[in-house]
C-alpha atoms as a PDB file:
ATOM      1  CA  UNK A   1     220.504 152.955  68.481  1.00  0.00           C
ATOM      2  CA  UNK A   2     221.945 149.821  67.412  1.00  0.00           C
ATOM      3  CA  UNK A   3     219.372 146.341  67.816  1.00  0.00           C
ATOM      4  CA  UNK A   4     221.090 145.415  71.160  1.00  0.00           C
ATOM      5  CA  UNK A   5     220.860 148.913  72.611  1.00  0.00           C
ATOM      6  CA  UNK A   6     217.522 148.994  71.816  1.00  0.00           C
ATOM      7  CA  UNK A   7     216.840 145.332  73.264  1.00  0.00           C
ATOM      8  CA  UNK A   8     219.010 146.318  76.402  1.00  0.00           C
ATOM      9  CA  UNK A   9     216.553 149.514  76.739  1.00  0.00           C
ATOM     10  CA  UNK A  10     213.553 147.323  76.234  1.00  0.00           C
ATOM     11  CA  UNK A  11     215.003 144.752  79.380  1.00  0.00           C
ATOM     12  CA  UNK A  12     215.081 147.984  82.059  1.00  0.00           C
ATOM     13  CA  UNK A  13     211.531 148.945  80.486  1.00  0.00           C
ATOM     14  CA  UNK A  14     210.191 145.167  81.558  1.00  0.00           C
ATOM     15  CA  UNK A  15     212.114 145.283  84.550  1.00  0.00           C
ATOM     16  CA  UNK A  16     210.193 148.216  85.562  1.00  0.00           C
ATOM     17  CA  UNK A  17     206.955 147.121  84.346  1.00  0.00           C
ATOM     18  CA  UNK A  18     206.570 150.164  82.511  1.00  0.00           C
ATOM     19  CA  UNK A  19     204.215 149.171  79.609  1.00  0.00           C
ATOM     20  CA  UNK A  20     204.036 152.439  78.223  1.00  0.00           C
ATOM     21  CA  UNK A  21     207.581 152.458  77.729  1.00  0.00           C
ATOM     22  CA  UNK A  22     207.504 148.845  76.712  1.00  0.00           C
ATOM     23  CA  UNK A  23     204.931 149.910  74.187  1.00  0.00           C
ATOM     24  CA  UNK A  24     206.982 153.183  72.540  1.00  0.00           C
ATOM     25  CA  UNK A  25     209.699 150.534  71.499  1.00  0.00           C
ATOM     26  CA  UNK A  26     207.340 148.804  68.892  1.00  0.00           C
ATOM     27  CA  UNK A  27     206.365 150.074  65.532  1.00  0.00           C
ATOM     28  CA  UNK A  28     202.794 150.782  64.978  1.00  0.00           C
ATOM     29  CA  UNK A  29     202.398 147.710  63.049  1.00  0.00           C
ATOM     30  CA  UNK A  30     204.895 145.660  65.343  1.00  0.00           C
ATOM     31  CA  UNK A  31     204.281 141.739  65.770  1.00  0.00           C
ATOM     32  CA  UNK A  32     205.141 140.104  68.795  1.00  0.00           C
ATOM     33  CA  UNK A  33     205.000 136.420  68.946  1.00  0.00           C
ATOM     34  CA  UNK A  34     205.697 134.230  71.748  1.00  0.00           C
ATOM     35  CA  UNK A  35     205.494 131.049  70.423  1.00  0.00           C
ATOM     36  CA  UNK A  36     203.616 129.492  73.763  1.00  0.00           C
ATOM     37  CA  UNK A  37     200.743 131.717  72.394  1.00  0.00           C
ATOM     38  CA  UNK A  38     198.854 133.518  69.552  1.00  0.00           C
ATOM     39  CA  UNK A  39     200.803 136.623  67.529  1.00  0.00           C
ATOM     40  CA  UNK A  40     199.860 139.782  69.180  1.00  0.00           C
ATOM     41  CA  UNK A  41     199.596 142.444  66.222  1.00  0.00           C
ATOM     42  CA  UNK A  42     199.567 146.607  66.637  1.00  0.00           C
ATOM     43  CA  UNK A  43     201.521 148.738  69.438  1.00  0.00           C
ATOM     44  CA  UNK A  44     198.080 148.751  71.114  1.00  0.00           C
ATOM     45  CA  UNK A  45     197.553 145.290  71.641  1.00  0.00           C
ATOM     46  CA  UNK A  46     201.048 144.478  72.634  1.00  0.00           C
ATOM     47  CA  UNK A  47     201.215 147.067  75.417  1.00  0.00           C
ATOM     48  CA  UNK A  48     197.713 145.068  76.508  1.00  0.00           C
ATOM     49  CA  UNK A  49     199.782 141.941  76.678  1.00  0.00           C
ATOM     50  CA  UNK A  50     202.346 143.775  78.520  1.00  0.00           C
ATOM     51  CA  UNK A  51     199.420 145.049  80.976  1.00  0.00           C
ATOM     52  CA  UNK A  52     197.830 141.969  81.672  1.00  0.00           C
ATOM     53  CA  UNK A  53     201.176 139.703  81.693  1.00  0.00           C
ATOM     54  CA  UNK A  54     202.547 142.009  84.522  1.00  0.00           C
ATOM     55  CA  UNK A  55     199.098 142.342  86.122  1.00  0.00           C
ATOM     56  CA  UNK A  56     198.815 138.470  86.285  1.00  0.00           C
ATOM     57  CA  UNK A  57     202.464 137.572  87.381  1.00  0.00           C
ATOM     58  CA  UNK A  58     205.568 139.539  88.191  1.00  0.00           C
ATOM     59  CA  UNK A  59     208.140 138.918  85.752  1.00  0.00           C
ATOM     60  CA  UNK A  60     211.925 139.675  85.890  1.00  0.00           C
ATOM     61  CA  UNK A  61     214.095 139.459  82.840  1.00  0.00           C
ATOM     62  CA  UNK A  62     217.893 138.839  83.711  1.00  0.00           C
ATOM     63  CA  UNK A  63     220.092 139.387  81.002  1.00  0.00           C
ATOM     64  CA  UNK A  64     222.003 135.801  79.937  1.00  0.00           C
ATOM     65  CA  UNK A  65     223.484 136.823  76.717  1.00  0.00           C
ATOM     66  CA  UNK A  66     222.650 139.516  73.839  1.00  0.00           C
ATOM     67  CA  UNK A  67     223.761 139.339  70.825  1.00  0.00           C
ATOM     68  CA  UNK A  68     223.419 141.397  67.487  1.00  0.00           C
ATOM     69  CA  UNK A  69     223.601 140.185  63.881  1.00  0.00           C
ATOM     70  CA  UNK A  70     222.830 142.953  60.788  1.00  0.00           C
ATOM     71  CA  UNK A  71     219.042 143.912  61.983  1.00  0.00           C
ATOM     72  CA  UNK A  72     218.632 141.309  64.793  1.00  0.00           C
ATOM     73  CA  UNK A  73     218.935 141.209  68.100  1.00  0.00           C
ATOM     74  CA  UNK A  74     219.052 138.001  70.035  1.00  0.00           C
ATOM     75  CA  UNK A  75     218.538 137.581  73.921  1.00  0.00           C
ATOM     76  CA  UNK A  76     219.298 134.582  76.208  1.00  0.00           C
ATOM     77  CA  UNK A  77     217.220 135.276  79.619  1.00  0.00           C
ATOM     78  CA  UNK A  78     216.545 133.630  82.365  1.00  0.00           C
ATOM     79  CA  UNK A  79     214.193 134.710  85.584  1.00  0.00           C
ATOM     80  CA  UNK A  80     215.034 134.709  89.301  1.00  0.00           C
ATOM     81  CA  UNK A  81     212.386 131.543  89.517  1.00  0.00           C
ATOM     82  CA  UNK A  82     213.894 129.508  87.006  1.00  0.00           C
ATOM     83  CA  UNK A  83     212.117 129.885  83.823  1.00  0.00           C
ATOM     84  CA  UNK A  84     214.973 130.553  80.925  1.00  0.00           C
ATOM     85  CA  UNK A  85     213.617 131.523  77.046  1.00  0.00           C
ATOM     86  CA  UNK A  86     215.363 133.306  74.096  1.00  0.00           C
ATOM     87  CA  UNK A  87     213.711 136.287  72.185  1.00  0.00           C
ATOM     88  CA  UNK A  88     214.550 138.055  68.866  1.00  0.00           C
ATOM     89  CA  UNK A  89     213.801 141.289  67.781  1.00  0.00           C
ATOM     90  CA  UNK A  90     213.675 142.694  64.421  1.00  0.00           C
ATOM     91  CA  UNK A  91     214.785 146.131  64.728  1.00  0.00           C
ATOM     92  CA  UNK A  92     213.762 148.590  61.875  1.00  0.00           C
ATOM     93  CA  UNK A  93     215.015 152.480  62.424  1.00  0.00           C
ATOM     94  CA  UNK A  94     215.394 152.076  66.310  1.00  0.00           C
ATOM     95  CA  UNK A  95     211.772 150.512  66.833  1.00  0.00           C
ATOM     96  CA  UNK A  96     210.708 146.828  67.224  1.00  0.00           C
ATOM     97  CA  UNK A  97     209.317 145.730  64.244  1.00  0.00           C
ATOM     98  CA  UNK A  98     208.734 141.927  65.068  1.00  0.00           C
ATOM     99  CA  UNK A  99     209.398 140.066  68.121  1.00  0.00           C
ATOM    100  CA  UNK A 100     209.606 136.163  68.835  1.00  0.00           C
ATOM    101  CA  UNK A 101     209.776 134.272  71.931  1.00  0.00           C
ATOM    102  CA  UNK A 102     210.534 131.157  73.349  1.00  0.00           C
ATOM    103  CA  UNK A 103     210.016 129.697  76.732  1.00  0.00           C
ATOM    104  CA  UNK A 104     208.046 127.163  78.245  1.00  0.00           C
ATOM    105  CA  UNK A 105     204.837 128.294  79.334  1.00  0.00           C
ATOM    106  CA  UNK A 106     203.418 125.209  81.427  1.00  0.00           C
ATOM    107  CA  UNK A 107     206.652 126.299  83.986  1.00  0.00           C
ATOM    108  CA  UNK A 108     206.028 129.642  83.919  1.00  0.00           C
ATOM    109  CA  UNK A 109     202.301 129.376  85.124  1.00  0.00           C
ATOM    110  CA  UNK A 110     203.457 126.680  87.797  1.00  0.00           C
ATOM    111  CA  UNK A 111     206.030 128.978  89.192  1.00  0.00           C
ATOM    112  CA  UNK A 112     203.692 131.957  89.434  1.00  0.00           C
ATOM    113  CA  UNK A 113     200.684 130.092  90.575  1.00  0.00           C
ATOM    114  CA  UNK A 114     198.286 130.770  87.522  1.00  0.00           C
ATOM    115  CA  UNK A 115     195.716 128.752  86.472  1.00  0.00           C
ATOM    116  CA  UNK A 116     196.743 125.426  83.993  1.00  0.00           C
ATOM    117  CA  UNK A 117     194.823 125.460  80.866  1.00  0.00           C
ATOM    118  CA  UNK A 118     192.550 123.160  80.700  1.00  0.00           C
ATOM    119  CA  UNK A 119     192.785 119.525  78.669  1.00  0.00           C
ATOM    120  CA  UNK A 120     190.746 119.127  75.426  1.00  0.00           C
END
């Protein structure tokens, strides 16, 4: 599959909360990094992230743009709340091989009710 195949896959795996399926489209040694928090490292500890995100908040990823360049995918999103962010995804052989995201976290945890973090 080409990157944005495998990105367009990965949206209808999110969309379904299906973090088994979510977790088959990482390489075993996979990084995902979503810049609002620490690098999650290992297909095992992203599907946990997956687990707990959708366990905390339902989350919706509606497809903005998605665009491919050599090895890369790049997606514009946006939710059905509000919150917009951009991810790209290193594909190597049809698997995920490193993930980065942006959106703003202090919105998202407003708009699904979740506790603030607290100030240092």
């Amino acid at each position: 599959m080409r990157p944005k195949d495998v990105v367009a896959a990965w949206v209808e795996a999110f969309n379904r909360a299906d973090v088994d399926a979510l977790a088959a489209f990482y390489e075993e040694t996979a990084i995902n990094h979503q810049v609002a928090q620490e690098p999650v490292e290992g297909q095992t500890a992203i599907r946990r992230m997956f687990a707990d995100g959708f366990a905390a908040a339902k989350m919706v990823c509606i497809v903005e743009n998605l665009f491919e360049d050599g090895d890369w995918a790049i997606l514009e999103w946006r939710d059905p709340l509000g919150l917009r962010g951009c991810g790209f995804f290193k594909i190597r052989a049809g698997k995920i091989a490193f993930q980065r995201g942006y959106w703003d976290k202090l919105s998202f945890l407003k708009l699904h009710n979740l506790p603030l973090p607290e100030r240092a």
